[in-house]
N, C-alpha and C. Protein backbone atom coordinates (compact mmCIF):
# COMPACT_ATOMS: atom_id res chain seq x y z
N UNK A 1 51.50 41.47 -11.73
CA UNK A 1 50.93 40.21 -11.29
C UNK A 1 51.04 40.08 -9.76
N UNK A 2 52.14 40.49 -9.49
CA UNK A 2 52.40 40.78 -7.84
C UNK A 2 51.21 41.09 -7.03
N UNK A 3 50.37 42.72 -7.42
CA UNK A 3 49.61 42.67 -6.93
C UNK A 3 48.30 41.97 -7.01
N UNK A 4 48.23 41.43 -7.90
CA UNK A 4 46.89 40.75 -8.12
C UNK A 4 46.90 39.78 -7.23
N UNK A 5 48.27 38.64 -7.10
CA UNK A 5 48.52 37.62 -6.11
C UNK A 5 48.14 38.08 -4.43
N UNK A 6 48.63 39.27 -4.17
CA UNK A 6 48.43 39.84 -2.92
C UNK A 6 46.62 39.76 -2.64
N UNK A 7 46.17 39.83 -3.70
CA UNK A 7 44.57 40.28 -3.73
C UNK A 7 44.02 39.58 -3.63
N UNK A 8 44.53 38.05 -4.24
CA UNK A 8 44.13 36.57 -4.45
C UNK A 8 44.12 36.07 -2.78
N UNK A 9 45.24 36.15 -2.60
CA UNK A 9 45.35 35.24 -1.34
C UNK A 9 44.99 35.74 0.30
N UNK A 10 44.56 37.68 -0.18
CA UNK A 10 43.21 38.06 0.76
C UNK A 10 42.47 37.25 0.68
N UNK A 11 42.06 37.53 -0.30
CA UNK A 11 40.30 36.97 -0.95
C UNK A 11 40.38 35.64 -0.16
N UNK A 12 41.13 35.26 -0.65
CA UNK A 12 41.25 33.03 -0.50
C UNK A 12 41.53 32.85 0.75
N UNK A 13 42.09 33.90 2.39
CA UNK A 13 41.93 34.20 3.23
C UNK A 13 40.89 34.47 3.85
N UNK A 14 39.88 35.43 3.60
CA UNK A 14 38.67 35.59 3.91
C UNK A 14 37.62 34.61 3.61
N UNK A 15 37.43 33.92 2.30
CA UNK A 15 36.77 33.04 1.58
C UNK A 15 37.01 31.99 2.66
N UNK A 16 38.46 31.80 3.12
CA UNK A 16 38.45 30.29 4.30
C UNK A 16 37.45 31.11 5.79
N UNK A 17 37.98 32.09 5.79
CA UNK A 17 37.55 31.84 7.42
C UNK A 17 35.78 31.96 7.45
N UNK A 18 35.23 32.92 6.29
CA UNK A 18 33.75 32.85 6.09
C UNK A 18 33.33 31.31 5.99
N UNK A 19 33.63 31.09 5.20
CA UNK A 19 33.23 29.72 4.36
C UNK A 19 34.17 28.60 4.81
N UNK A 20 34.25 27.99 5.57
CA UNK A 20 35.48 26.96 5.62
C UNK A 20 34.54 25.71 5.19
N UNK A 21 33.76 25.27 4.81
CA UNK A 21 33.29 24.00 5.32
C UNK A 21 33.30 24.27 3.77
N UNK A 22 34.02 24.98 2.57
CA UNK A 22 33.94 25.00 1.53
C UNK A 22 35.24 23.93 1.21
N UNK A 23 35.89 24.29 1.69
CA UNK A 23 37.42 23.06 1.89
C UNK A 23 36.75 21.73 2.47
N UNK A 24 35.96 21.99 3.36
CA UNK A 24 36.24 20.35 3.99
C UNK A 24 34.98 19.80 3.13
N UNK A 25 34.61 20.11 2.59
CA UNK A 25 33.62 19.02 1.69
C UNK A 25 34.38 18.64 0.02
N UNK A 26 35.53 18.94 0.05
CA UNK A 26 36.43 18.70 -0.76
C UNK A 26 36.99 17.51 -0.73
N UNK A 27 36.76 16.53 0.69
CA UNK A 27 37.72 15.57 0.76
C UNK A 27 37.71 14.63 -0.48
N UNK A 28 38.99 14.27 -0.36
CA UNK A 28 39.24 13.24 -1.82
C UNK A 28 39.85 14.36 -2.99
N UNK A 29 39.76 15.28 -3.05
CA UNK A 29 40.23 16.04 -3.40
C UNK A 29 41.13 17.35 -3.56
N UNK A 30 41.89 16.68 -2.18
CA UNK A 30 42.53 18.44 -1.51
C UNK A 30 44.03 18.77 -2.82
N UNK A 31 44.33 17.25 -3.33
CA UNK A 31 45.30 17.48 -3.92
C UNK A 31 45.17 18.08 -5.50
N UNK A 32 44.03 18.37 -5.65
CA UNK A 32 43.68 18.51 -7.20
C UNK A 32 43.96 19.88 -7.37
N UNK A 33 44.72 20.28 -8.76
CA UNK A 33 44.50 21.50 -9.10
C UNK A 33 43.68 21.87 -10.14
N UNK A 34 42.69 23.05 -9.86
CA UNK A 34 41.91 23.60 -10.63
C UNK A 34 42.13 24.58 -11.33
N UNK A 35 42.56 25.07 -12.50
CA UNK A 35 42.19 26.14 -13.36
C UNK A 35 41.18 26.56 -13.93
N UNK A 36 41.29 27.66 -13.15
CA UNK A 36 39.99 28.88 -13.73
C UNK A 36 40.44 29.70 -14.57
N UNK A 37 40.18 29.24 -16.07
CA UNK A 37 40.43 30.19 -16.99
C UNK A 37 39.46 31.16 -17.52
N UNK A 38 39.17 32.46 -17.35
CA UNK A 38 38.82 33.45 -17.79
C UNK A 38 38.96 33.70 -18.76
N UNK A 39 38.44 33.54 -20.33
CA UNK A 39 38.80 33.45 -21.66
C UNK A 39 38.74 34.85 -21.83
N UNK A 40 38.32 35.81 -21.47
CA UNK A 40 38.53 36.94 -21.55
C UNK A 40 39.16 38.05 -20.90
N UNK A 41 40.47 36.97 -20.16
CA UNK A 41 41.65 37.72 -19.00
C UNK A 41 42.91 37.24 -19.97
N UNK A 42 43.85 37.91 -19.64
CA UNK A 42 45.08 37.41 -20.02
C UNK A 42 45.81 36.41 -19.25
N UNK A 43 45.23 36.09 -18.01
CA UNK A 43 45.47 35.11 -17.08
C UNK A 43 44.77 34.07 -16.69
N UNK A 44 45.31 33.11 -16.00
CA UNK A 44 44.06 32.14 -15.84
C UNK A 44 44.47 32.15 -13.89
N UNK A 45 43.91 30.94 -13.50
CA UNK A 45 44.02 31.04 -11.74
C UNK A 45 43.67 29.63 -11.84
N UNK A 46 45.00 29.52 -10.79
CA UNK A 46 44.88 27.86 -10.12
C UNK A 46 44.41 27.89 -8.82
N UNK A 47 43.69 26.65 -8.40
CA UNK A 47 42.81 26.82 -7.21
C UNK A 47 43.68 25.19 -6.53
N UNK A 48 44.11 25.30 -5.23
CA UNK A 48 44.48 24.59 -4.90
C UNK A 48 43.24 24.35 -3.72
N UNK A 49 42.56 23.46 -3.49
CA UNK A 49 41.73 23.73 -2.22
C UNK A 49 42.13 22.36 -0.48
N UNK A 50 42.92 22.74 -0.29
CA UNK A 50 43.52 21.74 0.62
C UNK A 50 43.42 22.79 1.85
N UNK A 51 42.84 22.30 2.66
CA UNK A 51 41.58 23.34 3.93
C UNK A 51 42.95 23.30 4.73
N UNK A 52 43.82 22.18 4.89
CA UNK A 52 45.27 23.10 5.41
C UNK A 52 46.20 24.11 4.59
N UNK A 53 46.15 23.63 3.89
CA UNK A 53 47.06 25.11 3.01
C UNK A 53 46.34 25.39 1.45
N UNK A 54 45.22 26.21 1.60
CA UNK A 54 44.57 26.69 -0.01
C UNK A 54 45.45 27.71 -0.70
N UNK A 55 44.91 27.53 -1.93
CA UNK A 55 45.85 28.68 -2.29
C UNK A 55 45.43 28.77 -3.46
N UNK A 56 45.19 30.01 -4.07
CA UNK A 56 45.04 30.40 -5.05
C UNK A 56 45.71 31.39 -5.83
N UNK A 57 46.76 30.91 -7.05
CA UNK A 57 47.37 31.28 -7.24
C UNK A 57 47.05 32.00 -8.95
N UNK A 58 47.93 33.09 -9.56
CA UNK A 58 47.21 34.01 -10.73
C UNK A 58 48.38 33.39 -11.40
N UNK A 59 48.33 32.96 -12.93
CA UNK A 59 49.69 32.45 -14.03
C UNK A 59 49.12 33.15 -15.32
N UNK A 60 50.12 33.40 -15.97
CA UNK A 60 49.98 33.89 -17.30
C UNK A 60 49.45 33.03 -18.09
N UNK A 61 48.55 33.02 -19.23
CA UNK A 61 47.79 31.90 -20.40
C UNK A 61 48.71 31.26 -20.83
N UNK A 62 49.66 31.31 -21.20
CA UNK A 62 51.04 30.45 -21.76
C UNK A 62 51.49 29.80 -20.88
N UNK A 63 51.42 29.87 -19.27
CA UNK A 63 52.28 29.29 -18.39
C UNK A 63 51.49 27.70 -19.01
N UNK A 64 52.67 26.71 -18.31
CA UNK A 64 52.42 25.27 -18.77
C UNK A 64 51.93 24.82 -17.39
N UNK A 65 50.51 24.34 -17.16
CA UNK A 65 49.95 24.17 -15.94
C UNK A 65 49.87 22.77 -16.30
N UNK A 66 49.65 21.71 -15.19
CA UNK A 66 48.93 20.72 -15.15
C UNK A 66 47.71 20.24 -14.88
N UNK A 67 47.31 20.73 -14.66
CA UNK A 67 45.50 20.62 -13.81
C UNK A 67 44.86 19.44 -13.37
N UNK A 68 44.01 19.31 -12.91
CA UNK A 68 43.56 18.03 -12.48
C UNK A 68 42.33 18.27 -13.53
N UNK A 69 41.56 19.55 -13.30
CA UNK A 69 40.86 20.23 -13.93
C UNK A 69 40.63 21.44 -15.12
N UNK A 70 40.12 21.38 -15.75
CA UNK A 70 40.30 22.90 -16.62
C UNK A 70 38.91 23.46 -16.56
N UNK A 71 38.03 25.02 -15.97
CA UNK A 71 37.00 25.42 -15.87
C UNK A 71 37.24 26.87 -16.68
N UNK A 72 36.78 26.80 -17.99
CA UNK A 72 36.96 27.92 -18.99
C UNK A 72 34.99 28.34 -19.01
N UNK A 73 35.61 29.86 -19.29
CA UNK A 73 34.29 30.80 -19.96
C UNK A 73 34.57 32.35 -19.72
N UNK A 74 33.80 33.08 -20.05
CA UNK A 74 33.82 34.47 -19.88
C UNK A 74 33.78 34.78 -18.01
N UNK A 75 34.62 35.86 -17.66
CA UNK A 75 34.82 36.07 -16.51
C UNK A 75 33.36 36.28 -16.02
N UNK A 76 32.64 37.19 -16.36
CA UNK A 76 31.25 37.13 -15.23
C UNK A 76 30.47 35.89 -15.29
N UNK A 77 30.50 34.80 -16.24
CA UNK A 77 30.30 33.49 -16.09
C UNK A 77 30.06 32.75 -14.89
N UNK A 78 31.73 32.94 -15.37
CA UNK A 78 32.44 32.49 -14.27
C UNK A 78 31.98 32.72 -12.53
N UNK A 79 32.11 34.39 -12.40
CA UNK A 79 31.73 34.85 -11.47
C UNK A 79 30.55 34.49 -10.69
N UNK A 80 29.45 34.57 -11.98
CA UNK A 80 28.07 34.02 -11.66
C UNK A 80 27.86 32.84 -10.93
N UNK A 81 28.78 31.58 -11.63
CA UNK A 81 28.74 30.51 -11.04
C UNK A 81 28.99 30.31 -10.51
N UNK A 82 30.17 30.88 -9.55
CA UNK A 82 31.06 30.65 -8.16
C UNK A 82 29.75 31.32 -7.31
N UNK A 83 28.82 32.52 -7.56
CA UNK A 83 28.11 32.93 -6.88
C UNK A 83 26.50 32.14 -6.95
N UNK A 84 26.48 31.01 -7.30
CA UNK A 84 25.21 30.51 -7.36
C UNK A 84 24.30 31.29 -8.16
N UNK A 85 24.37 32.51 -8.69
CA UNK A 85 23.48 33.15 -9.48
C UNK A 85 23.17 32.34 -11.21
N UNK A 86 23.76 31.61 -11.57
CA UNK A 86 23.55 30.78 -12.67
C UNK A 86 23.56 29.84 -12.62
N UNK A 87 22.70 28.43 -13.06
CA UNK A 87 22.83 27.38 -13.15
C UNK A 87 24.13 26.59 -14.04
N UNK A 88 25.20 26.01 -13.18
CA UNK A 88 26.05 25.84 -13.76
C UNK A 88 25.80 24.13 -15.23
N UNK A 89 24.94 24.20 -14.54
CA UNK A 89 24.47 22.75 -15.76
C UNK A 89 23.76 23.19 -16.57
N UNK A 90 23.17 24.48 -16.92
CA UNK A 90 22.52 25.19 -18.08
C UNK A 90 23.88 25.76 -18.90
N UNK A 91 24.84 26.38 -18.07
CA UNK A 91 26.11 27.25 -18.35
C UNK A 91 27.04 26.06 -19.44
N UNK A 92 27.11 25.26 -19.08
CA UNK A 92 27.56 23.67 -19.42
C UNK A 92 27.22 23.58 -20.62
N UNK A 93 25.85 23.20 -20.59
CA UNK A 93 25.13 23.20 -22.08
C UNK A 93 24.79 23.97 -23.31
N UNK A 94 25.21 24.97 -22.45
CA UNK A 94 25.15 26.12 -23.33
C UNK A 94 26.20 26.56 -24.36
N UNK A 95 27.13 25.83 -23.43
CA UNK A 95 28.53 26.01 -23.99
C UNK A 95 29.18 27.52 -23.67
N UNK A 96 28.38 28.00 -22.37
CA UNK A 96 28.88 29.51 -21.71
C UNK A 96 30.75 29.12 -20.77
N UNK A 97 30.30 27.74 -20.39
CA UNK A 97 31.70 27.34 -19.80
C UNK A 97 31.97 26.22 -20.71
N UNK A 98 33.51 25.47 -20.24
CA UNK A 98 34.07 24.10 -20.95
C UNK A 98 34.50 23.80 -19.94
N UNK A 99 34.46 22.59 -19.50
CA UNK A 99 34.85 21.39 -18.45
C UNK A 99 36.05 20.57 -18.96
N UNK A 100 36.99 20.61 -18.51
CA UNK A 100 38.35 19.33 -19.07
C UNK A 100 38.89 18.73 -17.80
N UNK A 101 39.59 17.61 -18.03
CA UNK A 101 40.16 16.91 -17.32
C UNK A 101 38.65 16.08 -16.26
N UNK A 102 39.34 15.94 -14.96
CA UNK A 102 38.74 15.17 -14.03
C UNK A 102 37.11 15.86 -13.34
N UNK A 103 36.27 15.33 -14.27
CA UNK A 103 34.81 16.36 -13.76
C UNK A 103 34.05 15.68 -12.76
N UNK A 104 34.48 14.81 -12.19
CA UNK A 104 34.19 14.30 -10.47
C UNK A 104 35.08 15.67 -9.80
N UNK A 105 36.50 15.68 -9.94
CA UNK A 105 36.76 17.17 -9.12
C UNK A 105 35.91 18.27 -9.12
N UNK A 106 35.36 18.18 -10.16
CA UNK A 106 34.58 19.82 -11.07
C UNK A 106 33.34 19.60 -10.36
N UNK A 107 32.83 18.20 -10.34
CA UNK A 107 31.78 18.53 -9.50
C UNK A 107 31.66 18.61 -7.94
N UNK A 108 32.99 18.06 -7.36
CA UNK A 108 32.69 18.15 -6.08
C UNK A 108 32.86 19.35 -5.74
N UNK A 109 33.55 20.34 -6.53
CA UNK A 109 33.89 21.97 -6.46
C UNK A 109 32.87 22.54 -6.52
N UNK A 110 31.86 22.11 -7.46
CA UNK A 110 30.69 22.84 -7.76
C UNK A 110 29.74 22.96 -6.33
N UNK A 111 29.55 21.63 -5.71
CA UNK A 111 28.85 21.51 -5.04
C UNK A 111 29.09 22.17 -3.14
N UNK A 112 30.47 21.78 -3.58
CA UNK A 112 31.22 22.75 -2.00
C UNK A 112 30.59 24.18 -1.87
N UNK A 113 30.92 24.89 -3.93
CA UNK A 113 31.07 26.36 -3.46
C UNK A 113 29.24 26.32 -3.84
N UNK A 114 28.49 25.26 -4.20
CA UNK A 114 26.80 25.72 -4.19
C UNK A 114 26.24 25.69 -2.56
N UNK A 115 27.08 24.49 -1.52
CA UNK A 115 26.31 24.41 -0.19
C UNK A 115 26.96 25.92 0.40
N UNK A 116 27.84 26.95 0.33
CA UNK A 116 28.32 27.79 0.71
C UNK A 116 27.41 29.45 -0.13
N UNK A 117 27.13 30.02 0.65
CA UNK A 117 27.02 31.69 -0.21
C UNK A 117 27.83 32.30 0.17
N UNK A 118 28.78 32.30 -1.37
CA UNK A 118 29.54 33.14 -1.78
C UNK A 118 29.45 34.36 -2.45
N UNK A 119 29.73 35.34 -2.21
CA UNK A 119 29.59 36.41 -2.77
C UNK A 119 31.13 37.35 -2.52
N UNK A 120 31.36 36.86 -4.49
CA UNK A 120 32.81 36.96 -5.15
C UNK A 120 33.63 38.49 -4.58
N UNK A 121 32.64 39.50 -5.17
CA UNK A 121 33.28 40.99 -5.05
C UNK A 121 32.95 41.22 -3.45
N UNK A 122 32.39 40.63 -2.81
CA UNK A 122 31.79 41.01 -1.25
C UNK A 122 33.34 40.67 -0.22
N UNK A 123 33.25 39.48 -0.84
CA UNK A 123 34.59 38.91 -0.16
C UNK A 123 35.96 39.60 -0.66
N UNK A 124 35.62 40.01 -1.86
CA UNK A 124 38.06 40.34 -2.21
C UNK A 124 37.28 42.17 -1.47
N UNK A 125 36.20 42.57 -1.49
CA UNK A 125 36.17 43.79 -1.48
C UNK A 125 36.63 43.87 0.70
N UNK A 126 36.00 42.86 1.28
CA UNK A 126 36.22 42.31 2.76
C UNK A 126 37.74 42.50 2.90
N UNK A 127 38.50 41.29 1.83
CA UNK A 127 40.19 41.31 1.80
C UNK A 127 40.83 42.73 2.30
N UNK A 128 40.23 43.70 1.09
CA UNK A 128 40.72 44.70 1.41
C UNK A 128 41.02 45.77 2.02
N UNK A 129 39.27 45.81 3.26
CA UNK A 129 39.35 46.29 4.17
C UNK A 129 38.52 47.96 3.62
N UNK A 130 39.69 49.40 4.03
CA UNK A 130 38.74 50.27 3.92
C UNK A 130 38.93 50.36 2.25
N UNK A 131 39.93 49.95 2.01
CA UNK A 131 40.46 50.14 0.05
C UNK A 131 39.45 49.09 -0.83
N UNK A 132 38.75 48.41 0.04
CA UNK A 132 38.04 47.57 -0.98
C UNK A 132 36.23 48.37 -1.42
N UNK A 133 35.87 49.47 -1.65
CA UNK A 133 35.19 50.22 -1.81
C UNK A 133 34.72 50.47 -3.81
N UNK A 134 36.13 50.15 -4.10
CA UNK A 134 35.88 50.52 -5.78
C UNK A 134 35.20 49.16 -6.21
N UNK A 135 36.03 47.93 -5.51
CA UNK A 135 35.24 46.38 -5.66
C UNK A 135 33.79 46.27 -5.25
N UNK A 136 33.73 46.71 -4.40
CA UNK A 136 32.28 46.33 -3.26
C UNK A 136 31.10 47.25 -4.33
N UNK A 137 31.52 48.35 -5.43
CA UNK A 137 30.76 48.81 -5.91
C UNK A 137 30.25 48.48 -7.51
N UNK A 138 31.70 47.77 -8.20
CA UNK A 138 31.66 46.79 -8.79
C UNK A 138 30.63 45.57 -9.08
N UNK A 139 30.50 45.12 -7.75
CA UNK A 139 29.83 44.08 -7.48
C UNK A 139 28.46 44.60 -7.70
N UNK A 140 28.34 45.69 -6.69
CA UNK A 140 26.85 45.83 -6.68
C UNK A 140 26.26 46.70 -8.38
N UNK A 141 26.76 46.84 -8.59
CA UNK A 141 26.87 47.97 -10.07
C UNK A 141 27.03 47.44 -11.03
N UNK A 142 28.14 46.71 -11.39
CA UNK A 142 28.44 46.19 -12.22
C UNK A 142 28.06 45.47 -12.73
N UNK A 143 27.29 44.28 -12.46
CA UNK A 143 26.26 43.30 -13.33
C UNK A 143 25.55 44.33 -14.55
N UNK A 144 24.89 44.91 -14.08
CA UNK A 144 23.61 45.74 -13.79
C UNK A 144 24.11 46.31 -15.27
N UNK A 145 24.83 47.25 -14.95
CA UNK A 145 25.70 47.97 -16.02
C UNK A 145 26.17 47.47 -17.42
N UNK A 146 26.76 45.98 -16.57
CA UNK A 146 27.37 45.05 -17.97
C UNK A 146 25.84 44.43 -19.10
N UNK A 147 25.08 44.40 -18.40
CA UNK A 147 23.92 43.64 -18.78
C UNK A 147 23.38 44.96 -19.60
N UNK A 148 23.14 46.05 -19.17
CA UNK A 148 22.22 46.90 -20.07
C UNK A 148 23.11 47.34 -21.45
N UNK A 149 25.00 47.28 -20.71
CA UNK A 149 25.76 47.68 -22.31
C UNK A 149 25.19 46.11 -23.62
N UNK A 150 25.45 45.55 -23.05
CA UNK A 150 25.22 44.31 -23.88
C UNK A 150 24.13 44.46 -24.70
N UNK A 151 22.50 44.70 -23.97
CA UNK A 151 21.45 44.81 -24.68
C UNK A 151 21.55 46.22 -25.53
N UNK A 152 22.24 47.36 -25.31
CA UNK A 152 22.26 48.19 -25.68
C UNK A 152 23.50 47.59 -27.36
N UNK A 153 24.15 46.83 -27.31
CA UNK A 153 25.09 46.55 -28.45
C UNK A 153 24.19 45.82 -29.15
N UNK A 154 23.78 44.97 -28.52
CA UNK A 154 22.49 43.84 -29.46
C UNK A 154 21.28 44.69 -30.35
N UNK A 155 20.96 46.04 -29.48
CA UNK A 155 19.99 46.21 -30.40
C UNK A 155 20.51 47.59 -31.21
N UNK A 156 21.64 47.89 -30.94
CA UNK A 156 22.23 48.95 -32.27
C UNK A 156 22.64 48.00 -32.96
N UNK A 157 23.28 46.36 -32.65
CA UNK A 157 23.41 45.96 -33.77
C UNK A 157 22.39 45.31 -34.59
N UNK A 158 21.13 45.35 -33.86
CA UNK A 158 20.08 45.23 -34.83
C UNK A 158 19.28 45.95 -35.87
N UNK A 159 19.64 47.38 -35.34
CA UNK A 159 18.90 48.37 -36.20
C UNK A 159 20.15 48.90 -37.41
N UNK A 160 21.36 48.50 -36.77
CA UNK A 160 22.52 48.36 -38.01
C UNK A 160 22.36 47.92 -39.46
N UNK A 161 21.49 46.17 -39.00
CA UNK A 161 21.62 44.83 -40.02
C UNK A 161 20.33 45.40 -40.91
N UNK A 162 19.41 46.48 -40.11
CA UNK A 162 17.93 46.77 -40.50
C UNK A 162 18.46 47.96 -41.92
N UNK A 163 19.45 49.11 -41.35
CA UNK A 163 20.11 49.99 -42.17
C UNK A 163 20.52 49.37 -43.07
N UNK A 164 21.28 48.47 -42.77
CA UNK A 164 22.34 47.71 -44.28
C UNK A 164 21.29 47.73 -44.88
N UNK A 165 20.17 46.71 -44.50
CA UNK A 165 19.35 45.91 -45.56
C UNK A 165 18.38 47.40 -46.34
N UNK A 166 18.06 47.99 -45.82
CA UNK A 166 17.20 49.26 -46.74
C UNK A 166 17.89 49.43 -46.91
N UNK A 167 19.44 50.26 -46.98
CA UNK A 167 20.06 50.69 -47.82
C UNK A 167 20.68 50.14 -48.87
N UNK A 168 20.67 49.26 -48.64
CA UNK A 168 21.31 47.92 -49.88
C UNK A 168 20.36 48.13 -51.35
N UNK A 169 21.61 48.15 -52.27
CA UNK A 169 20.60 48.52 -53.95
C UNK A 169 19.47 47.37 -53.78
N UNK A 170 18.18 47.76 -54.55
CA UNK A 170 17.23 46.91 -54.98
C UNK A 170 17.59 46.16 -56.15
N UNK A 171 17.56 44.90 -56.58
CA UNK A 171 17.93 44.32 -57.69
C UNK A 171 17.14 45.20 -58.70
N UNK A 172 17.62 44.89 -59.47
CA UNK A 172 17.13 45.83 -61.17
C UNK A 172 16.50 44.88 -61.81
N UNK A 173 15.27 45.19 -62.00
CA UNK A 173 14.25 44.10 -62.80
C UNK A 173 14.84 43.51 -63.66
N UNK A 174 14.33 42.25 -64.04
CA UNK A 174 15.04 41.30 -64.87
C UNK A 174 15.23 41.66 -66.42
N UNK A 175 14.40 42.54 -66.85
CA UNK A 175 14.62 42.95 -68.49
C UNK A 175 15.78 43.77 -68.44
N UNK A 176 15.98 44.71 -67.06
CA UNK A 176 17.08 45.83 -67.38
C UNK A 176 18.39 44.68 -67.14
N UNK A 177 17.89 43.66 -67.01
CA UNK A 177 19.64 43.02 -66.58
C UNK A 177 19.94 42.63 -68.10
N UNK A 178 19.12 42.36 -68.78
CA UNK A 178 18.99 41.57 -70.06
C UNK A 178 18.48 40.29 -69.45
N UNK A 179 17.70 39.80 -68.49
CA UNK A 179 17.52 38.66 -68.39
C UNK A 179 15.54 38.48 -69.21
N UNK A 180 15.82 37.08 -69.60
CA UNK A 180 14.07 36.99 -69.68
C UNK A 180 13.12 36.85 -68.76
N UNK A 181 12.17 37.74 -68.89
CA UNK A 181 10.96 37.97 -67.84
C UNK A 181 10.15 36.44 -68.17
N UNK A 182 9.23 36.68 -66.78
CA UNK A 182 8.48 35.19 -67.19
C UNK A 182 7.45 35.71 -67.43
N UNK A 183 7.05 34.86 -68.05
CA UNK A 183 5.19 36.19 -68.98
C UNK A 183 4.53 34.70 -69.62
């Protein structure tokens, strides 16, 4: 977890000095904490956004947080939406994310990191300098990649449900069951 924190508070380093006016349109809210839970990490991430001291910090799913906020969904969701690439009020409805606690915070968050372009893997891959190369390729690759495995699972599991069903016995006409035919 150590290093992940080290990675976090690059990122949330670079993220201020690119983007600062992402903090100051926060006001009214510097004291709120946000959790970003990744339903498909073993961790979640608290977002403190106070443009004097931010911080974003990594806790285990069990840790006992308080939040001001709770922002759950699948990590590239997630990702998407911090990057403006998804409409987070379609994501909403969709039930791709879940919103808890105080959603005046949630939205003034939304709207900080929508007046800002962010670009998630651009920036921790920045953090890292010449080591951030496996991220920076991630980013550019990785959508791309994740999106064609997906369609590629959807439609083996379609030609799967197609196998079951031809291979599945044909019922046995109704006389061989002993049942009466209609005539």
């Amino acid at each position: 977890m150590a290093a992940l924190q080290s990675v976090l508070s690059a990122a949330l380093g670079v993220v201020g000095r690119n983007h600062p006016g992402v903090f100051d349109r926060l006001e009214g809210y510097y004291d709120a904490r946000y959790v970003i839970d990744p339903a498909d990490l073993p961790f979640v991430f608290q977002l403190r956004a106070d443009p004097a001291r931010p911080s974003l910090t990594a806790h285990w799913r069990d840790e006992k947080l308080n939040p001001t906020a709770r922002i759950s969904g699948r990590m590239l969701s997630l990702v998407d939406l911090l990057e403006g690439q998804l409409d987070g009020d379609a994501l909403f409805f969709s039930r791709d994310i879940m919103i808890e606690g105080d959603t005046s915070a949630v939205l003034a968050l939304r709207n900080a990191i929508e007046a800002e372009e962010i670009v998630l893997f651009s920036e921790i891959a920045n953090a890292l300098g010449p080591l951030g190369w496996p991220i920076r390729t991630l980013g550019e690759k990785g959508p791309d990649a994740i999106a064609a495995a997906r369609r590629r699972i959807n439609r083996l599991s379609g030609m799967a449900m197609m196998t079951l069903a031809a291979l599945a016995p044909s019922p046995a006409p109704r006389a061989r069951r002993g049942m009466p035919t209609e005539e």
